[in-house]
Each structure stands twice: as C-alpha cells, then as structure tokens.
C-alpha atoms as a PDB file:
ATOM      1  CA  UNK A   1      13.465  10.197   6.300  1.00  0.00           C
ATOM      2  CA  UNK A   2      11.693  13.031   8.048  1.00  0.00           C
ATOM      3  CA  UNK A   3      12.028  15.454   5.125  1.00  0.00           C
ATOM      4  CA  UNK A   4      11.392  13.039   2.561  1.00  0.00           C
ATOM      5  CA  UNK A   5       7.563  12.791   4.785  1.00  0.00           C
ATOM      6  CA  UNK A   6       7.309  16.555   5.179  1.00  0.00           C
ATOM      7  CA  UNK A   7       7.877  16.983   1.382  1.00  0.00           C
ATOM      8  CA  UNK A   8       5.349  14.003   0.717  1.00  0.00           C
ATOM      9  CA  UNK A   9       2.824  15.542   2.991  1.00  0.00           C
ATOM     10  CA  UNK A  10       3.341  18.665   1.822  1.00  0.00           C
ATOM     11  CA  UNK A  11       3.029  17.242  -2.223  1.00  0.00           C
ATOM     12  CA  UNK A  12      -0.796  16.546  -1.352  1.00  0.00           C
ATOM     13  CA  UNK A  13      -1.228  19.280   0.876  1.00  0.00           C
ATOM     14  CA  UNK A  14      -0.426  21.720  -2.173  1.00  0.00           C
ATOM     15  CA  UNK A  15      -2.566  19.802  -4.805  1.00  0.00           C
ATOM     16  CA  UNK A  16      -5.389  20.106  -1.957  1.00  0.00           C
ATOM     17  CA  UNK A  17      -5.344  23.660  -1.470  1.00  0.00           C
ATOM     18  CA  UNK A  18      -5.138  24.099  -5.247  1.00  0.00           C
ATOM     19  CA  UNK A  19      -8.000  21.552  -5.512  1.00  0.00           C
ATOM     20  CA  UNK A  20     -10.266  23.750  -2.734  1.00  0.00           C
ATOM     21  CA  UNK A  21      -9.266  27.021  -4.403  1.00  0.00           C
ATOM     22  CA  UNK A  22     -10.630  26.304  -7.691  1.00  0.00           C
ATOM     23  CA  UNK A  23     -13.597  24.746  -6.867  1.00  0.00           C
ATOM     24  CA  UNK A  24     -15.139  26.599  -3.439  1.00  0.00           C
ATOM     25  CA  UNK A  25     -13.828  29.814  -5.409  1.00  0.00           C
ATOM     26  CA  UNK A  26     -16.417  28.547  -8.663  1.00  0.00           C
ATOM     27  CA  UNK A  27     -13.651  29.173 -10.956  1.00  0.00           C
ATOM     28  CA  UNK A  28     -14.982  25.532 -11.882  1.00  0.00           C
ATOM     29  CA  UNK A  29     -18.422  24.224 -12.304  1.00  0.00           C
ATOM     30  CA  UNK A  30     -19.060  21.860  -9.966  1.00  0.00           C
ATOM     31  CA  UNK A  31     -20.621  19.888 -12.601  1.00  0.00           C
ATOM     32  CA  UNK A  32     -17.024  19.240 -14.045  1.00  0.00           C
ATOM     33  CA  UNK A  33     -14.766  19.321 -10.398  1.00  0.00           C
ATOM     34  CA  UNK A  34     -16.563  18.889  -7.310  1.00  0.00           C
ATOM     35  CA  UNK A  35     -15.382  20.649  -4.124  1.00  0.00           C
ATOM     36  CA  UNK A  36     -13.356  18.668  -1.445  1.00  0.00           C
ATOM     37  CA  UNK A  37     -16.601  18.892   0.340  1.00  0.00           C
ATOM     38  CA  UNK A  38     -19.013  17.450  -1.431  1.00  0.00           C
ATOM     39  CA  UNK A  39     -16.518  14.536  -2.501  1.00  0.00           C
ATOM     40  CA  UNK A  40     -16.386  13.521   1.837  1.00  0.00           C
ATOM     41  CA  UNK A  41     -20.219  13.899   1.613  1.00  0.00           C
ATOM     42  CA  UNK A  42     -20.464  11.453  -1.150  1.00  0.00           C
ATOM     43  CA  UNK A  43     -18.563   8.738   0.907  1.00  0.00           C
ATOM     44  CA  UNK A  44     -20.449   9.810   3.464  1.00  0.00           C
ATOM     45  CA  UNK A  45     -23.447   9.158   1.325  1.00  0.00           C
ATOM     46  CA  UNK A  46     -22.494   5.596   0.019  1.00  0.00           C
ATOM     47  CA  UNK A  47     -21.362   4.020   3.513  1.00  0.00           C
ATOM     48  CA  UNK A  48     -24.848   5.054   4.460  1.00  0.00           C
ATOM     49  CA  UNK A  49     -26.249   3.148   1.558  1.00  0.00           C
ATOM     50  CA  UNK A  50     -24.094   0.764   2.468  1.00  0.00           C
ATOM     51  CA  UNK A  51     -22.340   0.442  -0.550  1.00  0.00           C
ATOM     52  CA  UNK A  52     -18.425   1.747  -0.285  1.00  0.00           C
ATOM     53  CA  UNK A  53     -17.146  -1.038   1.390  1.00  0.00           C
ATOM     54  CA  UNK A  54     -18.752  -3.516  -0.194  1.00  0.00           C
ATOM     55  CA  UNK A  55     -17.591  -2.140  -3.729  1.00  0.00           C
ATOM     56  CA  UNK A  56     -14.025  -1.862  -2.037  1.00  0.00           C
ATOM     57  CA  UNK A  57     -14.394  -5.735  -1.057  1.00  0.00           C
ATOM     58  CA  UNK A  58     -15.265  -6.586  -4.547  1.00  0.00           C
ATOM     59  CA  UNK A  59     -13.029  -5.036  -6.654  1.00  0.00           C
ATOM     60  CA  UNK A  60      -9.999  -6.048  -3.916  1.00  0.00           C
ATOM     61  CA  UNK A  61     -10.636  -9.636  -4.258  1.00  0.00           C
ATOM     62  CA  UNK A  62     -11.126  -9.417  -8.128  1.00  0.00           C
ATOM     63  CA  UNK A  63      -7.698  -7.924  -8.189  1.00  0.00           C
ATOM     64  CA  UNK A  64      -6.308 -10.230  -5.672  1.00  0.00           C
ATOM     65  CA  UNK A  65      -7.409 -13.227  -7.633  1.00  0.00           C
ATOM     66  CA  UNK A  66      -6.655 -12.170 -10.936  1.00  0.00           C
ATOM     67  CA  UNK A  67      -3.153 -10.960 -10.009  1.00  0.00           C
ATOM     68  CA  UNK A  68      -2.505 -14.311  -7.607  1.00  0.00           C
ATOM     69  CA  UNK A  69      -3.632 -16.542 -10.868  1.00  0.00           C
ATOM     70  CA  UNK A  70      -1.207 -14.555 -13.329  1.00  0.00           C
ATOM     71  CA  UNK A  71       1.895 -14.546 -11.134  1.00  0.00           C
ATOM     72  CA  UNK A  72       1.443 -18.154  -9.877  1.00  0.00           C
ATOM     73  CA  UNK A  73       1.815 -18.645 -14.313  1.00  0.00           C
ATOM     74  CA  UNK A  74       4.146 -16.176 -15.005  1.00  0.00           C
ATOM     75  CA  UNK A  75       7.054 -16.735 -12.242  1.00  0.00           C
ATOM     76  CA  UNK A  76       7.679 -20.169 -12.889  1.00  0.00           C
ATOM     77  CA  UNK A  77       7.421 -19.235 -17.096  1.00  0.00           C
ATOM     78  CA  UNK A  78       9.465 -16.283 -17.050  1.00  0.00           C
ATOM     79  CA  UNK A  79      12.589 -18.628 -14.950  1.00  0.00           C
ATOM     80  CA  UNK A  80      12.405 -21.501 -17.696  1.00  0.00           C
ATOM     81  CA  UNK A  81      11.905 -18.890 -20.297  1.00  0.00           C
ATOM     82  CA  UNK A  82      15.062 -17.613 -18.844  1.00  0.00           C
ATOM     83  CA  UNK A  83      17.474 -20.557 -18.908  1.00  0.00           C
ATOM     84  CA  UNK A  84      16.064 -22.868 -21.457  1.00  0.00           C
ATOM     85  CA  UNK A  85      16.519 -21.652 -25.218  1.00  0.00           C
ATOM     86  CA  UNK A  86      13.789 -24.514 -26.109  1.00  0.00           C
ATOM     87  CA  UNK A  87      11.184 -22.314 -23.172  1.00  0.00           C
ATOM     88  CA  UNK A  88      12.360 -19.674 -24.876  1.00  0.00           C
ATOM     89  CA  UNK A  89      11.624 -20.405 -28.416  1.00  0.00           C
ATOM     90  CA  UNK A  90       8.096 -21.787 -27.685  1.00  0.00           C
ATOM     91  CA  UNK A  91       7.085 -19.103 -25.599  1.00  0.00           C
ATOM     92  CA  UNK A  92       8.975 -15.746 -26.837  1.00  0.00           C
ATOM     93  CA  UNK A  93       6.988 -15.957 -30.074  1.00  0.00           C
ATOM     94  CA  UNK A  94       3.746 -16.396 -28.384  1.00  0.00           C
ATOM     95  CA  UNK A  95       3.804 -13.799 -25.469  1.00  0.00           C
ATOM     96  CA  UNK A  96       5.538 -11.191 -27.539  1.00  0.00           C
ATOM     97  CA  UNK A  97       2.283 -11.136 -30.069  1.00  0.00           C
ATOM     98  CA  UNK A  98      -0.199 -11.081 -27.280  1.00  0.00           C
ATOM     99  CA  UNK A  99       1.093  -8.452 -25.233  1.00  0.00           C
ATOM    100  CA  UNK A 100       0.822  -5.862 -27.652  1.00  0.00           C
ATOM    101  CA  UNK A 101      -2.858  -6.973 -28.066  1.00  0.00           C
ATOM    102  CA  UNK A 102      -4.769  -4.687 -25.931  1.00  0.00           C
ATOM    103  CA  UNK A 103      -6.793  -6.647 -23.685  1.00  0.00           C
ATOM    104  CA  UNK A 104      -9.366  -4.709 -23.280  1.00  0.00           C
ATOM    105  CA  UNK A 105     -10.813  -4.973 -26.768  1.00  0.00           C
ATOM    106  CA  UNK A 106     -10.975  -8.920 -25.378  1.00  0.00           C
ATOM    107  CA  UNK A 107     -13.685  -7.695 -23.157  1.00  0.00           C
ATOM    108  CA  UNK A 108     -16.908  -8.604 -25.486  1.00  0.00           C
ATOM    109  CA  UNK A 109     -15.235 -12.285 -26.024  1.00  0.00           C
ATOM    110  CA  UNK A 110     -14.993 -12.033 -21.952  1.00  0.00           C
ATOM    111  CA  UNK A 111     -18.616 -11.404 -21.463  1.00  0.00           C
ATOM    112  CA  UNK A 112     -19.847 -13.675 -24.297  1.00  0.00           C
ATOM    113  CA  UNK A 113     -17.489 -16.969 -22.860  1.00  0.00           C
ATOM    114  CA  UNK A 114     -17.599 -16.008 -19.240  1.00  0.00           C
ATOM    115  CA  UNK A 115     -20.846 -13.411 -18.749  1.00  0.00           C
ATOM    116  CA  UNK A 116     -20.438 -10.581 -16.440  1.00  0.00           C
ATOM    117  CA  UNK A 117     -18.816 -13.414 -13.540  1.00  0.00           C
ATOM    118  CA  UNK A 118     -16.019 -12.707 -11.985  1.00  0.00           C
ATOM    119  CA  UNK A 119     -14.226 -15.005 -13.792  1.00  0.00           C
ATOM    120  CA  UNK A 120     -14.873 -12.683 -16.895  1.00  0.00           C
ATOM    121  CA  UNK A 121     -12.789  -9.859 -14.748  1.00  0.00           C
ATOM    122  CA  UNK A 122     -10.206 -12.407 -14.201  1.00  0.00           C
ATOM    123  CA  UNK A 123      -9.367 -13.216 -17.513  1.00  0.00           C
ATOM    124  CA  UNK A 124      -9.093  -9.434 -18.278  1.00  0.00           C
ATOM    125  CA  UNK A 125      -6.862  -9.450 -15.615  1.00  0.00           C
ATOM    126  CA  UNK A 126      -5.046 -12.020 -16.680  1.00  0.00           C
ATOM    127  CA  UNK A 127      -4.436 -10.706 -20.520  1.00  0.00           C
ATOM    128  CA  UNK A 128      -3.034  -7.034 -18.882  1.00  0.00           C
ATOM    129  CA  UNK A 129      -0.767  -8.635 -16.250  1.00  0.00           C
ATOM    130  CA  UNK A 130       0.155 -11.998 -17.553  1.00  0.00           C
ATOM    131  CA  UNK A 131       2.255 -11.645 -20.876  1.00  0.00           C
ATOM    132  CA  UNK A 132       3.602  -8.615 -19.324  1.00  0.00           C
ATOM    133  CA  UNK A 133       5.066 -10.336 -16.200  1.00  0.00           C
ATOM    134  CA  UNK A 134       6.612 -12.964 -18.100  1.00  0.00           C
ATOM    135  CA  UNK A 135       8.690 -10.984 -20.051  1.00  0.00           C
ATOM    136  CA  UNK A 136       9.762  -8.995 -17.118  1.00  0.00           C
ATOM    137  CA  UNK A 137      10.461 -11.805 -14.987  1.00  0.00           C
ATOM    138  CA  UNK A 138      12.803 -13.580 -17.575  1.00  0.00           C
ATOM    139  CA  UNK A 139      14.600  -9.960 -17.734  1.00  0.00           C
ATOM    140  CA  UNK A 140      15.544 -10.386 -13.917  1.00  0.00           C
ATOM    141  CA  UNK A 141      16.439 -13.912 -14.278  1.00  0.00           C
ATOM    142  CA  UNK A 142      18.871 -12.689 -17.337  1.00  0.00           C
ATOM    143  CA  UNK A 143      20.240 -10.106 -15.211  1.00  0.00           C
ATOM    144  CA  UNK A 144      22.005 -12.180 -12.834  1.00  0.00           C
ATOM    145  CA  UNK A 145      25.586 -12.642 -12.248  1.00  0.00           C
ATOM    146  CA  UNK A 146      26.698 -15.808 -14.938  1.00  0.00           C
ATOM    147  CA  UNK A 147      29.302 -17.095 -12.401  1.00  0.00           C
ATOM    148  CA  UNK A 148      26.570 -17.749 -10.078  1.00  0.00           C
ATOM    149  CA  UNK A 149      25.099 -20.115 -12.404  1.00  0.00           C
ATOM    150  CA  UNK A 150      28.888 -21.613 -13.047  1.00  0.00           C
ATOM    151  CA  UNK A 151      29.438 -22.262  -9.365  1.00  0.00           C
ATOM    152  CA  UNK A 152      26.316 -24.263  -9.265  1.00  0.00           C
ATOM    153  CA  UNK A 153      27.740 -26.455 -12.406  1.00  0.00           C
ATOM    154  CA  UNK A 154      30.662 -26.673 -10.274  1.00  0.00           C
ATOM    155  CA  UNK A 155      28.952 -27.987  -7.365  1.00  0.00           C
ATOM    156  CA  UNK A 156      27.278 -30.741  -9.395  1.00  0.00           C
ATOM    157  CA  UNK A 157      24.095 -28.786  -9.281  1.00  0.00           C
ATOM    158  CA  UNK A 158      21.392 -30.243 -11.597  1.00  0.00           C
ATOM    159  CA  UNK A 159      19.232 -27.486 -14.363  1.00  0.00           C
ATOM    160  CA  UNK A 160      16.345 -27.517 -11.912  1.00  0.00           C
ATOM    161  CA  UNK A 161      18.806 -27.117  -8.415  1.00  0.00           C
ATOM    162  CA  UNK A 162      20.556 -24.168 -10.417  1.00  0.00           C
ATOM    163  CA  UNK A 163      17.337 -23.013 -11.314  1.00  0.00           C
ATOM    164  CA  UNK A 164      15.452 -23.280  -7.835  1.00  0.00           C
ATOM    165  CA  UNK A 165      18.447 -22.269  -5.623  1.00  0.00           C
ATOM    166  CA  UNK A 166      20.554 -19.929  -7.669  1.00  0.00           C
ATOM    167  CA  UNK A 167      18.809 -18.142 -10.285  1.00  0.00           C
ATOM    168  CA  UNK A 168      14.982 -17.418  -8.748  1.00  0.00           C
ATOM    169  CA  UNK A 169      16.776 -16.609  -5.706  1.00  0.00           C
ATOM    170  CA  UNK A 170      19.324 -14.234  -7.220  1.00  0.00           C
ATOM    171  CA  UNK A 171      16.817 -12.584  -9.510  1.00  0.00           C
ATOM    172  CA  UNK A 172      13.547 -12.489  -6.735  1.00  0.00           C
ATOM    173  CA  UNK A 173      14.382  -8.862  -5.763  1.00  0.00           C
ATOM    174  CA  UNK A 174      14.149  -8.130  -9.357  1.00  0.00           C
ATOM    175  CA  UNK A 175      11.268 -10.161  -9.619  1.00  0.00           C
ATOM    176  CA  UNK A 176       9.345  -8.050  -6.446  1.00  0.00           C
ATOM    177  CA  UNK A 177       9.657  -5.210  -8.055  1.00  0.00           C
ATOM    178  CA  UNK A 178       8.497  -6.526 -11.004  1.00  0.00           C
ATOM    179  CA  UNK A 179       5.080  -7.366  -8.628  1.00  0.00           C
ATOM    180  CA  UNK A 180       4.921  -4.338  -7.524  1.00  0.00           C
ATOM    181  CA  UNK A 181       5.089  -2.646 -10.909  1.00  0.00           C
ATOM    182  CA  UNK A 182       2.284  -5.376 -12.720  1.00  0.00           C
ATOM    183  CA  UNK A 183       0.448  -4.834  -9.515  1.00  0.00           C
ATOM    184  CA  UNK A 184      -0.625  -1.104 -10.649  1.00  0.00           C
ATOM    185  CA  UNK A 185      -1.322  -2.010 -14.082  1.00  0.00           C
ATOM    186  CA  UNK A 186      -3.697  -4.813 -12.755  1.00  0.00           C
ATOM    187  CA  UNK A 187      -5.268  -1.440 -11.154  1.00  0.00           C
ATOM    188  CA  UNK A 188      -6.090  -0.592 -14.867  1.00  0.00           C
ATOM    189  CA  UNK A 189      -7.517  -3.456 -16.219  1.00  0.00           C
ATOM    190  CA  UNK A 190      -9.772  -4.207 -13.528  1.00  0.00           C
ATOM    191  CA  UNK A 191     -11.997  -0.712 -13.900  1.00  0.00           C
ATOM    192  CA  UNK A 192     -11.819  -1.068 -17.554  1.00  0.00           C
ATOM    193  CA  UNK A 193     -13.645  -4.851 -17.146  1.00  0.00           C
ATOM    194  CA  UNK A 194     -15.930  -3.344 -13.862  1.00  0.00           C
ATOM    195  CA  UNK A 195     -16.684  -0.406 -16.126  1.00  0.00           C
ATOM    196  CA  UNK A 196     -18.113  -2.792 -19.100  1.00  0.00           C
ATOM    197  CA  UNK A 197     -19.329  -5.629 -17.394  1.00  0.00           C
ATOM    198  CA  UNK A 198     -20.158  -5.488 -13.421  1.00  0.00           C
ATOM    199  CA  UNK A 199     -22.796  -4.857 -10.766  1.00  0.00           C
ATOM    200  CA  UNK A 200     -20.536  -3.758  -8.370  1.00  0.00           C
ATOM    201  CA  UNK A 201     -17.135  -2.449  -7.536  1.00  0.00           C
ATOM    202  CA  UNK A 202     -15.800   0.568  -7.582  1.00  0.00           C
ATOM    203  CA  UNK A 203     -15.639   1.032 -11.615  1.00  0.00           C
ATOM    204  CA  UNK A 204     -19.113   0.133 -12.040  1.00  0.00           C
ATOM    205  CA  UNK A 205     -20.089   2.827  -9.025  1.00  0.00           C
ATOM    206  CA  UNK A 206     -18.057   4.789 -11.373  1.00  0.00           C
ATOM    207  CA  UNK A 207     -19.916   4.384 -14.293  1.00  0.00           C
ATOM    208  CA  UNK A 208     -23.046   4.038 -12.931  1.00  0.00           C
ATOM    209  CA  UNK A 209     -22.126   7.853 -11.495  1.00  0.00           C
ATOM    210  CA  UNK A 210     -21.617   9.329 -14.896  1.00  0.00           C
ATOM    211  CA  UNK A 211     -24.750   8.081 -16.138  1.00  0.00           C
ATOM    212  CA  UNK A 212     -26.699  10.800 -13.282  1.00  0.00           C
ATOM    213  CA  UNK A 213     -23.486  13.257 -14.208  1.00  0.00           C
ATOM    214  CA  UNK A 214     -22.496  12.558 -10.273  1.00  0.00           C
ATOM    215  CA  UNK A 215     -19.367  14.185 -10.114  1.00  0.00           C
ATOM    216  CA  UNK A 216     -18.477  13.995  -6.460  1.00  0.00           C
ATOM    217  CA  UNK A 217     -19.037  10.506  -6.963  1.00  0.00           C
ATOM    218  CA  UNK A 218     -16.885   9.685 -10.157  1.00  0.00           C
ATOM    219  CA  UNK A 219     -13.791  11.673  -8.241  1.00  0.00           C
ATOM    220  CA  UNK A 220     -14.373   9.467  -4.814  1.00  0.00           C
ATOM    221  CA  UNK A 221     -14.319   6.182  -6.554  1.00  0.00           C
ATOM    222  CA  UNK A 222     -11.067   7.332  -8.636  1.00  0.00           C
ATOM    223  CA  UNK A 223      -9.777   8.857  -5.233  1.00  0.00           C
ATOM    224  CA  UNK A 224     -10.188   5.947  -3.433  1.00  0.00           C
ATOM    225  CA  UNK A 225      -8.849   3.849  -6.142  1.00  0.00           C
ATOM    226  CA  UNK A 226      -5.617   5.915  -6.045  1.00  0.00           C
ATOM    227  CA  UNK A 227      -5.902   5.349  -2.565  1.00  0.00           C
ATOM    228  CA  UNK A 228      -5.703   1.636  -2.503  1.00  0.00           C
ATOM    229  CA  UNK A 229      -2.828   1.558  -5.136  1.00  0.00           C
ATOM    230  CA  UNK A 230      -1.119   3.347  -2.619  1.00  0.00           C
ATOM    231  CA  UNK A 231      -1.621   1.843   0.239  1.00  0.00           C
ATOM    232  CA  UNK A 232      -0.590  -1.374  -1.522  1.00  0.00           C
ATOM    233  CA  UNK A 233       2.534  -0.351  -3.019  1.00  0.00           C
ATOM    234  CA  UNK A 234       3.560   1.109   0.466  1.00  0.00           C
ATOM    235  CA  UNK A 235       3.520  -2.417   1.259  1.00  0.00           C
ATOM    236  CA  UNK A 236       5.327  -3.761  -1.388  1.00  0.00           C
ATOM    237  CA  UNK A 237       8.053  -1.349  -0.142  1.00  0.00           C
ATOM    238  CA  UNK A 238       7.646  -2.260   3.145  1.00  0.00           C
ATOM    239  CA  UNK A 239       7.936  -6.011   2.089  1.00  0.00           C
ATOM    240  CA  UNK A 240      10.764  -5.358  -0.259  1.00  0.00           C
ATOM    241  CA  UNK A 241      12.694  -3.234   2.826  1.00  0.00           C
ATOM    242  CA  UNK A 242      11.806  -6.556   5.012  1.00  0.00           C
ATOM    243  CA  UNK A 243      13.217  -9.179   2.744  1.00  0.00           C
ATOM    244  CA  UNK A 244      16.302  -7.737   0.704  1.00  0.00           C
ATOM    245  CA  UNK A 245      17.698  -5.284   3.653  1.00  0.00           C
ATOM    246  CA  UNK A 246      21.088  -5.592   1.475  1.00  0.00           C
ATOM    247  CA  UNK A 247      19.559  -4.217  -1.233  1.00  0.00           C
ATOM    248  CA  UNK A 248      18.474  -1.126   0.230  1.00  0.00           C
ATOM    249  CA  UNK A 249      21.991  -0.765   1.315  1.00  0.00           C
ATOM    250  CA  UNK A 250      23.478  -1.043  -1.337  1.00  0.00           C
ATOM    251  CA  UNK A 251      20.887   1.755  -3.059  1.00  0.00           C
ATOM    252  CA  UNK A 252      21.858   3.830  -0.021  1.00  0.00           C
ATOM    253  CA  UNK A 253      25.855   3.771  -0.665  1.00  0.00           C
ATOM    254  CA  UNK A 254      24.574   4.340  -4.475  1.00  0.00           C
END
C-alpha cells in the first residue's frame, strides 16, 4: 500500500515539475499554459470575489441531483430489464437508440423546454447517464451465478423475492462499480450543459474565462474539476472496500 502512494504521489509530482519547467522556463506562452503560479493566484483571486465555492456548490448539487434522479430510474430498469424478456423487449429497443444519440446536441431543446434552470442541466444529465446505466446495470444482473436464481425457485421464492433478495443483491457490487463509472461521465455532461446554458458553476466560470483569454483561470476550473472527480471516486472505493470486503479479497488472491 505504501508504494502504491509513493508511486501515486510521485505520478503528480513528475507531471508538476514538467508542468513548472515549461512554463516558468517560457518555453510556453503563458497565453496558452499558465505557470503553477499564476493558476494558485487565480483561486486566490476568485475566493476573494467570492466566487469558487459558490461555483463548486452549484455544479456539485447539479451533479448530485441529476445523477440521484437517473440511478433512482435506471437500477430498478436495468433488474427487470434483466429477468423479464417482456422488460426486455420494451425497453432494449428504446434505450439502445437513445444512447447512441449524443445528448448534448439535446441541449437547444433543453434550453427552449426548460430555459437555462437547473432542471435544463438535469435533463442533460439525465440523457448522458441514464440509457447508459441501464444497460450496464442489466449486464451485472446477467452476470450472476444461474443456480442462485434456481435455489430461490427452490425455496418457493416468488419473481419479485428472487429479484429483491437474490439477483440485486448478487449483482450490487457490479452495480457500484457501475456508479462509480456513470458517475465520471456525469462529470462530462454537466460542463457541456454549464458551458451552453448557466450563470454559474464551474463550466460557465470556464467559459466565461475564455471569452477574456484567462488562461490561469480556464486550467483552475478544469483542475479543480479533476479534483472533485477524484475525490469522489476515492470514495466510491472507499465505499466499495466498506461494503463488499470479500470482494477485495478475492481480487487480492487474483
């Protein structure tokens, strides 16, 4: 565990060095790559203004929402979609032509049925992560050990019992990782829509940054972005380590 840190550290350490060489060195403009510098002094800047954590607020709880409103759809969709060949036929059609649809050329419908709300950022939201979830989610409910499901039958388990207790349960570690995978795509869609159609958050800031060619500024909203995502998915492993110890055994001895 300690090395695996010390190479991690070391990772950014590296790109940071390189990062400070070839801009305090001029090699690039600082009008295309600010130095590490002037990136801190443009957070410094916008806490003063006091807007950096109120951008960080509002995107957070636009990607909180949106996320929270496509999984709370997509779990129980994906499981039916899963063991029901009826689910199945309705749906397979349906979310297998809309997920190759990018959603973000839905973002002028967005604005014209919702405005620039949040609720416009939500439905983006829901488009990228939505139809994308589903399909993943009835992969890890397809994945699981069939005898499972027979012992259940044998039992005298009704559908929904087999489906509650044997398969969602059986497939959930699948279906975390899933999360945590949809999560960083949710990442995605949410500049795209604060980028088009927002008066605040951190994609707006960013676009509102290349309009007075603000460099610094453009790299600290994409740093801290980065920065979130990862702070997040550290907690989806932590969560993951937390709730399926077996399965990181089992990885281990793998």
């Amino acid at each position: 565990m300690r090395k695996y840190t010390f190479i991690s550290v070391a990772s950014i350490l590296v790109v940071l060095a390189a990062w400070s060489i070839v801009t305090y060195s001029e090699m690039i403009d600082p009008l295309f790559l600010p130095t590490p510098g002037d990136t801190v002094n443009a957070l410094v800047d916008e806490i003063d203004e006091g807007i950096f954590f109120s951008d960080v607020v509002a995107s957070f709880y636009r990607i909180l929402m949106g996320f929270v409103i496509s999984t709370i759809f997509a779990i129980p969709i994906g499981l039916k979609m899963a063991t029901s060949r009826t689910w199945q036929a309705i749906w397979e059609p349906f979310v297998g032509l809309i997920r190759y649809m990018p959603a973000v050329a839905f973002i002028p419908l967005s604005i014209l049925w919702f405005g620039t709300s949040d609720l416009q950022k939500f439905f983006i939201l829901f488009l990228g992560v939505f139809f994308q979830e589903v399909i993943m989610i009835a992969d890890n409910c397809k994945t699981i050990n069939k005898s499972l499901i027979e012992v259940g039958h044998t039992l005298g388990f009704s559908k929904w019992q087999v489906t509650r207790s044997i398969v969602f349960r059986a497939a959930f570690p699948g279906i975390m990782d899933t999360l945590r995978t949809t999560w960083g795509w949710a990442w995605t869609y949410l500049v795209v829509a604060e980028l088009v159609a927002a008066s605040d958050g951190l994609g707006f800031r960013i676009m509102q940054a290349q309009r007075y060619l603000a460099t610094d500024r453009i790299v600290l909203g994409i740093l801290i972005i980065g920065f979130l995502g990862l702070l997040t998915d550290l907690l989806f492993s932590w969560l993951y380590r937390k709730m399926f110890p077996w399965k990181m055994l089992e990885k281990a001895k793998g």
